[in-house]
N, C-alpha and C. Protein backbone atom coordinates (compact mmCIF):
# COMPACT_ATOMS: atom_id res chain seq x y z
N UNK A 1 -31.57 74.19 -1.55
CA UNK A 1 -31.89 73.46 -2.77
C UNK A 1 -33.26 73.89 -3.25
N UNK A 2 -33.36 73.98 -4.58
CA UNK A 2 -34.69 74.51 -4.89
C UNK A 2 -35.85 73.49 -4.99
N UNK A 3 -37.02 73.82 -4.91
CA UNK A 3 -38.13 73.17 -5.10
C UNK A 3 -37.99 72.28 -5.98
N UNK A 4 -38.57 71.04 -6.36
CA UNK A 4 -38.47 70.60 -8.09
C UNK A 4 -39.62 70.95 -8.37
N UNK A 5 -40.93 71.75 -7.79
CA UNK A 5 -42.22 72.15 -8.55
C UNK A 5 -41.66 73.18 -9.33
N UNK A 6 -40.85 73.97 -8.50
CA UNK A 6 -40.09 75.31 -8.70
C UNK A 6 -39.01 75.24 -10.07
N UNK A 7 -38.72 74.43 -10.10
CA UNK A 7 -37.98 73.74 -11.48
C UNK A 7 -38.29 73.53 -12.25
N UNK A 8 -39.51 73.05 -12.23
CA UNK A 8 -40.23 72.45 -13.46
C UNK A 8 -41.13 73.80 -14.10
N UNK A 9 -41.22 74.82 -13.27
CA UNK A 9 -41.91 75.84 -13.48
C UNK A 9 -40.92 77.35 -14.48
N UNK A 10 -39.68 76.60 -13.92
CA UNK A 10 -38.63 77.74 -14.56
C UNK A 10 -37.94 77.19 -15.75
N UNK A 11 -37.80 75.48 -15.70
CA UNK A 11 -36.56 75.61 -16.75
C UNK A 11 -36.94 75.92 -18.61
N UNK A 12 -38.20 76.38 -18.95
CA UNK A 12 -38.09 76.81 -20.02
C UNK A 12 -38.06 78.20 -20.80
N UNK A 13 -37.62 79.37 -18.95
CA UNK A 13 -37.62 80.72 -18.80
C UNK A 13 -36.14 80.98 -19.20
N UNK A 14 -35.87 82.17 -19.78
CA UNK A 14 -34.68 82.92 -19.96
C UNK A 14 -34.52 83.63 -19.35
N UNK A 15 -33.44 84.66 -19.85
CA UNK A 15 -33.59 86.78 -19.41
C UNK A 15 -34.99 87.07 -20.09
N UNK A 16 -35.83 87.42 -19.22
CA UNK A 16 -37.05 87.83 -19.23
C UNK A 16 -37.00 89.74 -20.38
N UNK A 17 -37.92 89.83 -20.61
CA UNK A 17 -38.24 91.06 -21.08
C UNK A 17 -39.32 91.70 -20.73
N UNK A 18 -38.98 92.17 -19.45
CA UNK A 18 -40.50 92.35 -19.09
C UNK A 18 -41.15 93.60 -19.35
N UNK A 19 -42.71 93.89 -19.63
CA UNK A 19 -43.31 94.54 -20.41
C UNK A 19 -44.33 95.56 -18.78
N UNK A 20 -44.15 94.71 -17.41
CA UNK A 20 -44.51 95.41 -16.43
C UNK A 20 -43.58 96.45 -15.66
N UNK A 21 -42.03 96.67 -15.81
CA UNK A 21 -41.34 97.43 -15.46
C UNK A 21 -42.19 98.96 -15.11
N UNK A 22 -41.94 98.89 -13.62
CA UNK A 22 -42.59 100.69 -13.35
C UNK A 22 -41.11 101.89 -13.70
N UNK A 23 -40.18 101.47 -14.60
CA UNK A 23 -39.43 102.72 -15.38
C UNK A 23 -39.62 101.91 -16.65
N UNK A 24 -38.99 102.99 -17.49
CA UNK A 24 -38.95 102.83 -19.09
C UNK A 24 -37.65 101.56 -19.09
N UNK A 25 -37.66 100.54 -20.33
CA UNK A 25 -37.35 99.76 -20.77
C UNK A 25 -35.84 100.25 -21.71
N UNK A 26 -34.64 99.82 -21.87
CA UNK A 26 -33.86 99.56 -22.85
C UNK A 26 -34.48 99.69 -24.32
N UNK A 27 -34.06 101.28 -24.78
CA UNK A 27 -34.68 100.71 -26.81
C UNK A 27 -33.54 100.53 -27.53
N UNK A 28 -33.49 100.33 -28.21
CA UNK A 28 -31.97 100.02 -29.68
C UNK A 28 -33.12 100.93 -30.51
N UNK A 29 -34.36 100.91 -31.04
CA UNK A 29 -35.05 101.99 -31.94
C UNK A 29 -35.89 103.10 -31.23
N UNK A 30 -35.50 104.44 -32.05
CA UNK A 30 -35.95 105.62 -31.60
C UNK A 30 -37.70 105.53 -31.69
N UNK A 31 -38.19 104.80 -32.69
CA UNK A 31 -39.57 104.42 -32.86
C UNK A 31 -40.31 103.61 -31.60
N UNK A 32 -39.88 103.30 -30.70
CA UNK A 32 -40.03 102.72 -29.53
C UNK A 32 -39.85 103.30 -28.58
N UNK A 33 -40.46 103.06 -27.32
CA UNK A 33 -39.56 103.44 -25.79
C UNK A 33 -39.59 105.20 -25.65
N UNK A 34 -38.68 105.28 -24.44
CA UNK A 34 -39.35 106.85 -24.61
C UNK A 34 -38.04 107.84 -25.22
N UNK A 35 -38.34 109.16 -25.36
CA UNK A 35 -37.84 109.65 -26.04
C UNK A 35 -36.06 109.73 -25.63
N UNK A 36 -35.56 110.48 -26.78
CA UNK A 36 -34.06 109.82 -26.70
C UNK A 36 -33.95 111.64 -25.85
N UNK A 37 -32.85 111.48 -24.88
CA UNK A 37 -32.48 113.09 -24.07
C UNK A 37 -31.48 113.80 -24.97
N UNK A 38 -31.92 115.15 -24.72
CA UNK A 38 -31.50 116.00 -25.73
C UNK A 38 -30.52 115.72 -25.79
N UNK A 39 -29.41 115.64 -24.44
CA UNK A 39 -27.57 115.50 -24.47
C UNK A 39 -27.12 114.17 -25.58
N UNK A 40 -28.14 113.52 -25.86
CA UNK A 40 -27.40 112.62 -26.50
C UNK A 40 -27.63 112.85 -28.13
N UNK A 41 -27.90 113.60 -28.05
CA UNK A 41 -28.35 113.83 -29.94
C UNK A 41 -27.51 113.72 -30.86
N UNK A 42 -26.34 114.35 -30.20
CA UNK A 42 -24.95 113.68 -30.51
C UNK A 42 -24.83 112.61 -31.32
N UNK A 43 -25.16 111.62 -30.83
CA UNK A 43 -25.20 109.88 -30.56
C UNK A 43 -25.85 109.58 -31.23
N UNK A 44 -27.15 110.44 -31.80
CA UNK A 44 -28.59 109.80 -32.30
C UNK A 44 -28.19 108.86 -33.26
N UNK A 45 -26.87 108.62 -34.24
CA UNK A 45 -27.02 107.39 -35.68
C UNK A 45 -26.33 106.60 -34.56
N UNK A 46 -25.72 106.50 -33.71
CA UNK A 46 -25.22 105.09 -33.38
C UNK A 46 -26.48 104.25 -32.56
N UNK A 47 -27.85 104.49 -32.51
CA UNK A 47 -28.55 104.01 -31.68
C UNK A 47 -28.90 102.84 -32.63
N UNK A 48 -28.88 101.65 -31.60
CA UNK A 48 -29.65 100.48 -32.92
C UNK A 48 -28.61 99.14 -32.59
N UNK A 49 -29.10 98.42 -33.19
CA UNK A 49 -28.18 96.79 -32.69
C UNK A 49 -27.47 96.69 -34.69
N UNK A 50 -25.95 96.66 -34.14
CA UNK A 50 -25.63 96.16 -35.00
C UNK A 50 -24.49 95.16 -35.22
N UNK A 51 -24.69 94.73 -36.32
CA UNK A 51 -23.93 93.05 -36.26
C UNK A 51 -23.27 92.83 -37.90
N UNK A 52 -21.83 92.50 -37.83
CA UNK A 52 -21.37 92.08 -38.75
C UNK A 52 -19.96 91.42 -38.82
N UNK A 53 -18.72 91.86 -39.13
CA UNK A 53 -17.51 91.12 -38.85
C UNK A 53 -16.59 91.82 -39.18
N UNK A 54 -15.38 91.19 -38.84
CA UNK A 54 -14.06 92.16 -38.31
C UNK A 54 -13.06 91.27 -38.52
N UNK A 55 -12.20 91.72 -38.29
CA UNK A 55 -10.42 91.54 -38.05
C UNK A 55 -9.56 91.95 -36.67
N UNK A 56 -9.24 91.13 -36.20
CA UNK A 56 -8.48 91.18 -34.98
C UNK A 56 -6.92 90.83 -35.21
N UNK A 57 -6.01 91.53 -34.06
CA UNK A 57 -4.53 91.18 -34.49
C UNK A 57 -4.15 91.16 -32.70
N UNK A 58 -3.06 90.61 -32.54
CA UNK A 58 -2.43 90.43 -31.42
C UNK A 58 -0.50 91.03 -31.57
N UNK A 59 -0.39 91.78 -31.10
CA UNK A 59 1.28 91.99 -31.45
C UNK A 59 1.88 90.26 -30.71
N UNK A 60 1.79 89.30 -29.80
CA UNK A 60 2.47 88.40 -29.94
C UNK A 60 1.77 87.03 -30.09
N UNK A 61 0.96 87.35 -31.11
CA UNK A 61 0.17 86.32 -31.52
C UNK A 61 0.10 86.11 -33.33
N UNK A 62 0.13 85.29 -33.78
CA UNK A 62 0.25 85.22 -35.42
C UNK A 62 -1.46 85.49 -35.65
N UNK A 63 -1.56 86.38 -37.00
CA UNK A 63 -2.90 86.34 -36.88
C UNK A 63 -2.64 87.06 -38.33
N UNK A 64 -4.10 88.10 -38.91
CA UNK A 64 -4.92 88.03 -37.93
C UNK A 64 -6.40 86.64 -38.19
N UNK A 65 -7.14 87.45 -36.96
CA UNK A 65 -8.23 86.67 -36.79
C UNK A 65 -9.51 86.97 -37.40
N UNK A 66 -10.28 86.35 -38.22
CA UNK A 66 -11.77 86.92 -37.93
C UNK A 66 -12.56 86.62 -37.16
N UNK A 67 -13.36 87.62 -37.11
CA UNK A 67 -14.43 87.27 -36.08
C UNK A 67 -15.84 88.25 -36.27
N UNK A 68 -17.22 87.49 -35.71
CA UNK A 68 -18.27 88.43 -35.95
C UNK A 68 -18.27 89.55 -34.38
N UNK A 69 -19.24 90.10 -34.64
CA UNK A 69 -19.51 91.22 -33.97
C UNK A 69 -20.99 91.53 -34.22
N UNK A 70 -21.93 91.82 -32.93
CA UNK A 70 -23.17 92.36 -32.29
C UNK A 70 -22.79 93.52 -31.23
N UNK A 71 -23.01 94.51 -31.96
CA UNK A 71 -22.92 95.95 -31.08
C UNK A 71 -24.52 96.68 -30.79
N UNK A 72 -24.50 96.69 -29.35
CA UNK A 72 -25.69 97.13 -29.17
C UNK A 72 -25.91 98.64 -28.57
N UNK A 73 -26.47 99.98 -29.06
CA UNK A 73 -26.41 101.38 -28.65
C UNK A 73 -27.88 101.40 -28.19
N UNK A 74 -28.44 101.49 -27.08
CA UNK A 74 -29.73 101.37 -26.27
C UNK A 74 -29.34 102.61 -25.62
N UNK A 75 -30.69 103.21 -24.75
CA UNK A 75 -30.95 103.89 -24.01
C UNK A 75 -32.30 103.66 -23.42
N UNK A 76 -32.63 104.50 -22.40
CA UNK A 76 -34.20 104.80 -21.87
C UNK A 76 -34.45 105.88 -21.17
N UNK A 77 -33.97 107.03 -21.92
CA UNK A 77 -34.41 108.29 -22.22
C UNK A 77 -33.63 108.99 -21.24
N UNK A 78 -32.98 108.40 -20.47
CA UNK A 78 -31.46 109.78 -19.45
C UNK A 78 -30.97 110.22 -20.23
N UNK A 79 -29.84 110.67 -20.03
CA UNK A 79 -28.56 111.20 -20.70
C UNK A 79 -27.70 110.24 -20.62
N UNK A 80 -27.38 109.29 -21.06
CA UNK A 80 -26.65 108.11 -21.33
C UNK A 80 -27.38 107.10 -21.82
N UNK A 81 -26.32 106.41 -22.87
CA UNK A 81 -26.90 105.13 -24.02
C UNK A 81 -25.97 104.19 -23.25
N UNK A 82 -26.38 102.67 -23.29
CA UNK A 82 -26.31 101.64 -22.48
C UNK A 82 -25.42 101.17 -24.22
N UNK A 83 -24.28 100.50 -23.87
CA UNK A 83 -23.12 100.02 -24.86
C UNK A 83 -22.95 98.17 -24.58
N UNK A 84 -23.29 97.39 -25.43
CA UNK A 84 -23.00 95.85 -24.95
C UNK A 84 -22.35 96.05 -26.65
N UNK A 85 -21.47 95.08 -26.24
CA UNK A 85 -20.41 94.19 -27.81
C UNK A 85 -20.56 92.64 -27.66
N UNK A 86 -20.57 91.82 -28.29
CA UNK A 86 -20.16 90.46 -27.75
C UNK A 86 -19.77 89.83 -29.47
N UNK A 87 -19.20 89.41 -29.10
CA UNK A 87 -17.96 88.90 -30.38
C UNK A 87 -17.82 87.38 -30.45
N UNK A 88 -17.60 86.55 -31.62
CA UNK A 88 -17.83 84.87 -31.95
C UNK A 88 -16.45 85.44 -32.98
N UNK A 89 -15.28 84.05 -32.19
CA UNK A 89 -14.47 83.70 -33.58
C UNK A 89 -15.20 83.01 -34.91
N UNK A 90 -14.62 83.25 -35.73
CA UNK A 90 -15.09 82.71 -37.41
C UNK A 90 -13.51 81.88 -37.89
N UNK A 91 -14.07 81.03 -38.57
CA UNK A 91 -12.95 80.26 -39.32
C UNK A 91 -13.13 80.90 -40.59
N UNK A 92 -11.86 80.11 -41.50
CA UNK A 92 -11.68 80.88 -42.92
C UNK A 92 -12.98 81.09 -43.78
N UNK A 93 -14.46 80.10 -43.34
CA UNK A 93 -15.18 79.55 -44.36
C UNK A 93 -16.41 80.71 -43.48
N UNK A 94 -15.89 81.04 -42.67
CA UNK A 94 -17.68 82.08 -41.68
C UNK A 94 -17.99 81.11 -40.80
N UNK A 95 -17.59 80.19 -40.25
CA UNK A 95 -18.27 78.96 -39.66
C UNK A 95 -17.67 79.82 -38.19
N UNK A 96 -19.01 79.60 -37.59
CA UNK A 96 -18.84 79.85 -35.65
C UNK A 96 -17.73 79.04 -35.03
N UNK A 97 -16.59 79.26 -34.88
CA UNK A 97 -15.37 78.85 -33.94
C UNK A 97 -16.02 78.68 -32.39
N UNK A 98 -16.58 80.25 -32.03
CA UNK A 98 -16.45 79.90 -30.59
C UNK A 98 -16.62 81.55 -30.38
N UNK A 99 -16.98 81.77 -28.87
CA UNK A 99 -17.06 83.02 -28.53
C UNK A 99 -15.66 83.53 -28.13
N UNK A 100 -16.16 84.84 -28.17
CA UNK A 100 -14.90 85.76 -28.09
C UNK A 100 -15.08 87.11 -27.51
N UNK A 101 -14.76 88.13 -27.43
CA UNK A 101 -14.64 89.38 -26.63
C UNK A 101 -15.94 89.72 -26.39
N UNK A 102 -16.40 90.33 -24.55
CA UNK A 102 -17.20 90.36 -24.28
C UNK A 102 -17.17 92.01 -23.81
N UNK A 103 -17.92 93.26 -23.57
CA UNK A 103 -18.01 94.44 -23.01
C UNK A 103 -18.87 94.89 -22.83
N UNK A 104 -19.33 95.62 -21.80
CA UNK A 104 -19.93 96.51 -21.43
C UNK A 104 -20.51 97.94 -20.86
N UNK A 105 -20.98 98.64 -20.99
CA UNK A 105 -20.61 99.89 -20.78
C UNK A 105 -21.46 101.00 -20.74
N UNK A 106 -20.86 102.42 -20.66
CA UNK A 106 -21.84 103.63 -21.09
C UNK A 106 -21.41 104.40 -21.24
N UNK A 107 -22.19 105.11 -22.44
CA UNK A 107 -21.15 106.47 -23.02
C UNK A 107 -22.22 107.88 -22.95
N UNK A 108 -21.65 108.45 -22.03
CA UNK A 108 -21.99 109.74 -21.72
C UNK A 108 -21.94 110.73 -22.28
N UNK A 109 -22.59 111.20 -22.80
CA UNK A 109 -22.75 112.96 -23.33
C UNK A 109 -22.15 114.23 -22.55
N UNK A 110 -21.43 114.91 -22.66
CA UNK A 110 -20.71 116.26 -21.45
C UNK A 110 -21.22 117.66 -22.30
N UNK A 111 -22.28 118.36 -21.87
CA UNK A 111 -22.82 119.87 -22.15
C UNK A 111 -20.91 120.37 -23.19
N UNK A 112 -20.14 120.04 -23.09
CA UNK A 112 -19.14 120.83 -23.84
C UNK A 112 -18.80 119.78 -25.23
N UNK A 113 -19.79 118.66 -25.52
CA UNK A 113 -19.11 117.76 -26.79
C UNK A 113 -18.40 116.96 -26.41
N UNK A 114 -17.87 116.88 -24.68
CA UNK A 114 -16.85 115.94 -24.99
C UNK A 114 -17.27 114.56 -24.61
N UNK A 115 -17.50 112.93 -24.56
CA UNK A 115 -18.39 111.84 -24.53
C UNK A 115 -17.13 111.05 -23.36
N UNK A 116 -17.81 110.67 -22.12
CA UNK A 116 -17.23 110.29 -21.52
C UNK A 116 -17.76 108.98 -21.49
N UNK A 117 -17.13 107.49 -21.80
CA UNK A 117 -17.04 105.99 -22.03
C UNK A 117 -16.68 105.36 -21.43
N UNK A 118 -17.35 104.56 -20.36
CA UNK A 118 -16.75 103.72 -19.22
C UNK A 118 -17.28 102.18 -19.76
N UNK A 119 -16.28 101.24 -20.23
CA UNK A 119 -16.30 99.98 -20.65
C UNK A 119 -15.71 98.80 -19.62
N UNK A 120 -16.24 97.89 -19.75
CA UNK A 120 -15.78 96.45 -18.56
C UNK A 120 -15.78 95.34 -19.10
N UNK A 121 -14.61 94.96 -19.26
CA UNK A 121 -14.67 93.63 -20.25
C UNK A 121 -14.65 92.03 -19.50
N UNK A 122 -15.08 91.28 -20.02
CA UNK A 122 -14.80 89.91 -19.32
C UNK A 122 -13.86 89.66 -19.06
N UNK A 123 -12.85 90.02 -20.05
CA UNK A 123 -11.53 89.30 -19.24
C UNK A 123 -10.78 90.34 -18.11
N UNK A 124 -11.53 91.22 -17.42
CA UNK A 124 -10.91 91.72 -16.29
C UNK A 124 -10.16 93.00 -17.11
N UNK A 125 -10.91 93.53 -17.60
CA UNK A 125 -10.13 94.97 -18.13
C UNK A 125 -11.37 96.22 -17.82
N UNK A 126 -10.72 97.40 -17.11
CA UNK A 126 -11.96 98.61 -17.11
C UNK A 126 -10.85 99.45 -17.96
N UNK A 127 -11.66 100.36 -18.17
CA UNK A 127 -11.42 101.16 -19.14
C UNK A 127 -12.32 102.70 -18.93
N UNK A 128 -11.89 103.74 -19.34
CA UNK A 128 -12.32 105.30 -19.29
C UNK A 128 -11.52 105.98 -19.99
N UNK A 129 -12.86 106.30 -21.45
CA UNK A 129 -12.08 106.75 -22.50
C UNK A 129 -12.86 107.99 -22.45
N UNK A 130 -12.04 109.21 -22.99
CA UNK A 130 -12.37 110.34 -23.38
C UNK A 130 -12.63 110.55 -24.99
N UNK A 131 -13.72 111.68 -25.46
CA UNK A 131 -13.62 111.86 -27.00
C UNK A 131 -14.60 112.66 -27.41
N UNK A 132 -14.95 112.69 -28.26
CA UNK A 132 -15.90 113.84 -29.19
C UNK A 132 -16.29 113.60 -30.46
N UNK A 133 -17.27 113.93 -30.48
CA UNK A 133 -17.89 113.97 -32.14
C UNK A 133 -16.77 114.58 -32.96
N UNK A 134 -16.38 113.42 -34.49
CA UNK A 134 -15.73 114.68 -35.57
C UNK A 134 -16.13 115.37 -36.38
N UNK A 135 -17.44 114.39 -36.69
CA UNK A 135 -18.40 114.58 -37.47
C UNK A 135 -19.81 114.64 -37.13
N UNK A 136 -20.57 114.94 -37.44
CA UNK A 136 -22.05 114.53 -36.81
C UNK A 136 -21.91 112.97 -37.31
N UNK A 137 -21.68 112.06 -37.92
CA UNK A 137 -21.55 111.00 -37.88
C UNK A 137 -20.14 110.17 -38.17
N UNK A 138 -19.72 110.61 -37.22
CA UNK A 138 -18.12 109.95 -36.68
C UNK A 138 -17.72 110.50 -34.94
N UNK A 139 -17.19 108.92 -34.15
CA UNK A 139 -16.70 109.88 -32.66
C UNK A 139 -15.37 108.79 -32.79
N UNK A 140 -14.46 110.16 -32.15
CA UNK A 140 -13.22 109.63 -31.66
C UNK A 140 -12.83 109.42 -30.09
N UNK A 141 -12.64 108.32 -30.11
CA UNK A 141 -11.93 108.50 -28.26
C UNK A 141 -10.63 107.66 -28.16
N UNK A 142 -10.34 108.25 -26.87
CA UNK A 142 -9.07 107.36 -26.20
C UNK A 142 -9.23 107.32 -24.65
N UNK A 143 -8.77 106.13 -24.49
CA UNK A 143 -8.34 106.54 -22.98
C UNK A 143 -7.82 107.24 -22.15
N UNK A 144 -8.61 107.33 -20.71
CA UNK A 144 -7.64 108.29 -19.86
C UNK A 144 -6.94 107.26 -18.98
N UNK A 145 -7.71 106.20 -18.77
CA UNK A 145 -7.50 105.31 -17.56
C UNK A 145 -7.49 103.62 -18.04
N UNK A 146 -7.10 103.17 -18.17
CA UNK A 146 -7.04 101.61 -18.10
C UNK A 146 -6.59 100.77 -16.64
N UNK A 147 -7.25 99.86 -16.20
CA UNK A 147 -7.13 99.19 -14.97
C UNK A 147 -7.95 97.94 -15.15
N UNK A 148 -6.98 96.64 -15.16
CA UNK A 148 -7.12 95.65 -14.63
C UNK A 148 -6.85 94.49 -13.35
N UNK A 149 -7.64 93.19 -13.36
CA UNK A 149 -7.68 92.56 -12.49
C UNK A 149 -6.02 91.50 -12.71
N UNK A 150 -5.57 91.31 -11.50
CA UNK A 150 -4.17 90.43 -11.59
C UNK A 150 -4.31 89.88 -12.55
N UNK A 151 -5.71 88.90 -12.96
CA UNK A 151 -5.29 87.68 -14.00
C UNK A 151 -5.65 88.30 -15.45
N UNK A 152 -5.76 89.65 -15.52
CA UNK A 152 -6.05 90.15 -17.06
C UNK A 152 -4.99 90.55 -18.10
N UNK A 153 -4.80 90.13 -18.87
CA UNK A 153 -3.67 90.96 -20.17
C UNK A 153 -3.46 91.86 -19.68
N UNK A 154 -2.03 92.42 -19.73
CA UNK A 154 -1.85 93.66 -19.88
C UNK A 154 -2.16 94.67 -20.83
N UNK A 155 -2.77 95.46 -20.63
CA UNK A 155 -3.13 96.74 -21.65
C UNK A 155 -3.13 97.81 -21.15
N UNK A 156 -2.56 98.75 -21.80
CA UNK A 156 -2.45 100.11 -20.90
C UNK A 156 -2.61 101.37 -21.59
N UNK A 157 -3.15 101.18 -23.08
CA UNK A 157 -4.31 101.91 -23.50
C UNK A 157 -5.05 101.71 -24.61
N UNK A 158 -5.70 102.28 -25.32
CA UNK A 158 -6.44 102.24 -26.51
C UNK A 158 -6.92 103.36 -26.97
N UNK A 159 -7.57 103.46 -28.26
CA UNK A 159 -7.44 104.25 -29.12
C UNK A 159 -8.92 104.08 -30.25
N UNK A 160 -10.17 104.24 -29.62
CA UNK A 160 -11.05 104.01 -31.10
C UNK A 160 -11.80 105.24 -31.87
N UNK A 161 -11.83 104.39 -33.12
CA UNK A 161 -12.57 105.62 -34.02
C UNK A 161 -13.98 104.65 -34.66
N UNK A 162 -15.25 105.66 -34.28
CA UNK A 162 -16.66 104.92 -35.18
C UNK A 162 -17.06 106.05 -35.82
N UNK A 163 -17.73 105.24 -37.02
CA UNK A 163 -18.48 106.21 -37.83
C UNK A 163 -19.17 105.09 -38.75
N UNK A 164 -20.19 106.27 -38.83
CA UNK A 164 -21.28 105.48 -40.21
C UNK A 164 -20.67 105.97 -41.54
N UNK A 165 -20.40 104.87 -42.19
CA UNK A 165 -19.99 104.49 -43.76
C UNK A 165 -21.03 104.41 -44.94
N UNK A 166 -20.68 104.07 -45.92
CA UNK A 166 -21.49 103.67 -47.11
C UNK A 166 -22.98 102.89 -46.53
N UNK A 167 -24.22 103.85 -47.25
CA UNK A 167 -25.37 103.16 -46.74
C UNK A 167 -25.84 103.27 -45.10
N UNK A 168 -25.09 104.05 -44.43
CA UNK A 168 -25.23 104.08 -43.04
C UNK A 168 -25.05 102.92 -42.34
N UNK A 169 -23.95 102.18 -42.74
CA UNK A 169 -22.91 101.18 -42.14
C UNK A 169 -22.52 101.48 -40.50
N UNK A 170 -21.94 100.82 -39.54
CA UNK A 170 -21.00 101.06 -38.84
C UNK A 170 -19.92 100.23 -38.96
N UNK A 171 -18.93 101.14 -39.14
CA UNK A 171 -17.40 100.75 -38.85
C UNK A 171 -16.61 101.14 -38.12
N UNK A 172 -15.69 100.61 -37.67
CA UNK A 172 -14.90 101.30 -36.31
C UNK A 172 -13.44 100.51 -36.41
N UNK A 173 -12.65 101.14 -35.89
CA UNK A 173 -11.54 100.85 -35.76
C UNK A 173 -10.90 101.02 -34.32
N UNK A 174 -9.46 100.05 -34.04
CA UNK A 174 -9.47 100.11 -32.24
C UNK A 174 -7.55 99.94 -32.89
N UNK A 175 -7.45 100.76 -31.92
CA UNK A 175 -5.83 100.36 -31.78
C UNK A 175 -5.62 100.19 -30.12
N UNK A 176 -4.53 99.59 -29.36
CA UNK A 176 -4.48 99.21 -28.36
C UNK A 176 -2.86 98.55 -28.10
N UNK A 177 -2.65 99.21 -26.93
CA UNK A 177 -1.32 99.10 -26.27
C UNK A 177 -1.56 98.08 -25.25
N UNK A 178 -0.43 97.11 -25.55
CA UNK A 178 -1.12 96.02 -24.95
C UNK A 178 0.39 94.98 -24.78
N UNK A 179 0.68 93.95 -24.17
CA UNK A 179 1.67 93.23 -23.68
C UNK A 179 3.02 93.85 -23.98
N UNK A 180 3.43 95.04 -23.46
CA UNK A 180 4.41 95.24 -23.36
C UNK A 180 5.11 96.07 -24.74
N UNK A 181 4.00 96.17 -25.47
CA UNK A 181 3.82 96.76 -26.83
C UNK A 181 2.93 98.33 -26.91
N UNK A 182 3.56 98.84 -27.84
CA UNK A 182 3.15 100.36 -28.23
C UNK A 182 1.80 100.57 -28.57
N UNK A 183 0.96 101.28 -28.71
CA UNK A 183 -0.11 101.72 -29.35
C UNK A 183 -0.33 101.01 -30.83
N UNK A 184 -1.02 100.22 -31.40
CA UNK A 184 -1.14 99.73 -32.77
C UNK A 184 -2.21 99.09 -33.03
N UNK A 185 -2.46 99.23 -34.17
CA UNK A 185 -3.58 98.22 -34.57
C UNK A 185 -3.95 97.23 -33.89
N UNK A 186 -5.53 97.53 -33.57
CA UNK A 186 -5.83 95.83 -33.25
C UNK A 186 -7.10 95.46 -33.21
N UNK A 187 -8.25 96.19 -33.81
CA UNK A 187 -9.44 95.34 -34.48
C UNK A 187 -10.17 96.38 -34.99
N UNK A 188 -10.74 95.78 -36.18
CA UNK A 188 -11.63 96.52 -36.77
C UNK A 188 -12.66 95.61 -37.68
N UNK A 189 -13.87 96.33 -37.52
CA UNK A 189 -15.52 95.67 -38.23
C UNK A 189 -15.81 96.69 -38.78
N UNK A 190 -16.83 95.79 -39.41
CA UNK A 190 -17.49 96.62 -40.41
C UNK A 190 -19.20 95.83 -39.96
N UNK A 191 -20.04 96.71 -39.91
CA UNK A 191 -21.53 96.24 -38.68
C UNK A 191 -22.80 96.86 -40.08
N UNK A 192 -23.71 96.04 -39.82
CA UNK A 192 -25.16 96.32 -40.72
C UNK A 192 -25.96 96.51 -39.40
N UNK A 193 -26.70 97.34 -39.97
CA UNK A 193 -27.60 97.87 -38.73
C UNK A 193 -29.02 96.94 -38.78
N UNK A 194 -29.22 96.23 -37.61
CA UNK A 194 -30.05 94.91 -37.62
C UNK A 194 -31.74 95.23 -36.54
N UNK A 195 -31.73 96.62 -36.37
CA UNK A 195 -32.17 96.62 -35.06
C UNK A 195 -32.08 98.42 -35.15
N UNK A 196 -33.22 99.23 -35.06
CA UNK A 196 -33.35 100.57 -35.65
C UNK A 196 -33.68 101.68 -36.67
């Protein structure tokens, strides 16, 4: 059991940000932190926190859904950018429903173009997607591997495409094979860059 001096000393602390770390820190901006590694240059417009809203569909679910979206592209200067999503249902009016899809991850740079993406979702889904730049500002991937825990949805692959849009937007699109169902649509946002 903890102290109650010890309590009274913590409960108005969070996730800390600490500014004494003996390595470099998480940046979302290239103006910060240390420099971004050459392998990822690739990558350089998706770096940055961005947040906006989307459309979700379920093949045996009536829908679809909206919902917001906070996508975060960090690094600290390796060859790999640090990937968080975290997602809030929306009702018809924008009003916060409730949280919703959670991930995490990292997307790797490969000396030949090709970006190797290892994602972990809350509800018990891993994932290892393969892909490549199409554009200097567009990447496509898919999976090689999908594997979940007993109590997770079935899904057994996916399919996304990002790119910066009008104004240097992010938008992305996801298709996903999933309960016993084919490859198809199943979410897409449109993100303002909040952070970069």
């Amino acid at each position: 059991m903890a102290d109650p001096a010890q309590l009274g000393s913590t409960r108005e602390r969070n996730l800390p940000q600490f500014d004494d770390m003996p390595i470099p820190a998480d940046t979302a901006n290239l103006r910060f932190g240390p420099n971004l590694h050459d392998a990822c240059l690739a990558l350089l417009p998706l770096i940055g926190v961005w947040r906006g809203e989307g459309e979700i569909v379920y093949p045996t679910i009536d829908g679809p859904f909206r919902y917001g979206q906070q996508i975060t592209f960090a690094h600290d200067g390796r060859p790999f950018l640090h990937y968080e999503a975290r997602a809030w249902l929306l009702d018809a009016d924008g009003g916060v429903i409730g949280q919703a899809a959670r991930e995490t991850g990292f997307w790797r740079p490969q000396p030949d173009d090709t970006i190797e993406v290892l994602l972990a979702h809350a509800t018990g889904i891993v994932e290892i997607f393969y892909g490549k730049p199409r554009t200097q500002t567009s990447w496509e991937l898919g999976t090689d591997v999908v594997m979940r825990t007993a109590t997770a949805k079935e899904v057994t692959a996916a399919h996304r495409l990002y790119g910066l849009v009008n104004n240097g937007d992010l938008a992305y699109v996801e298709e996903r094979a999933m309960a016993g169902q084919p490859l198809q649509p199943h979410a897409s946002a449109h993100l303002h860059r909040v952070v970069g």
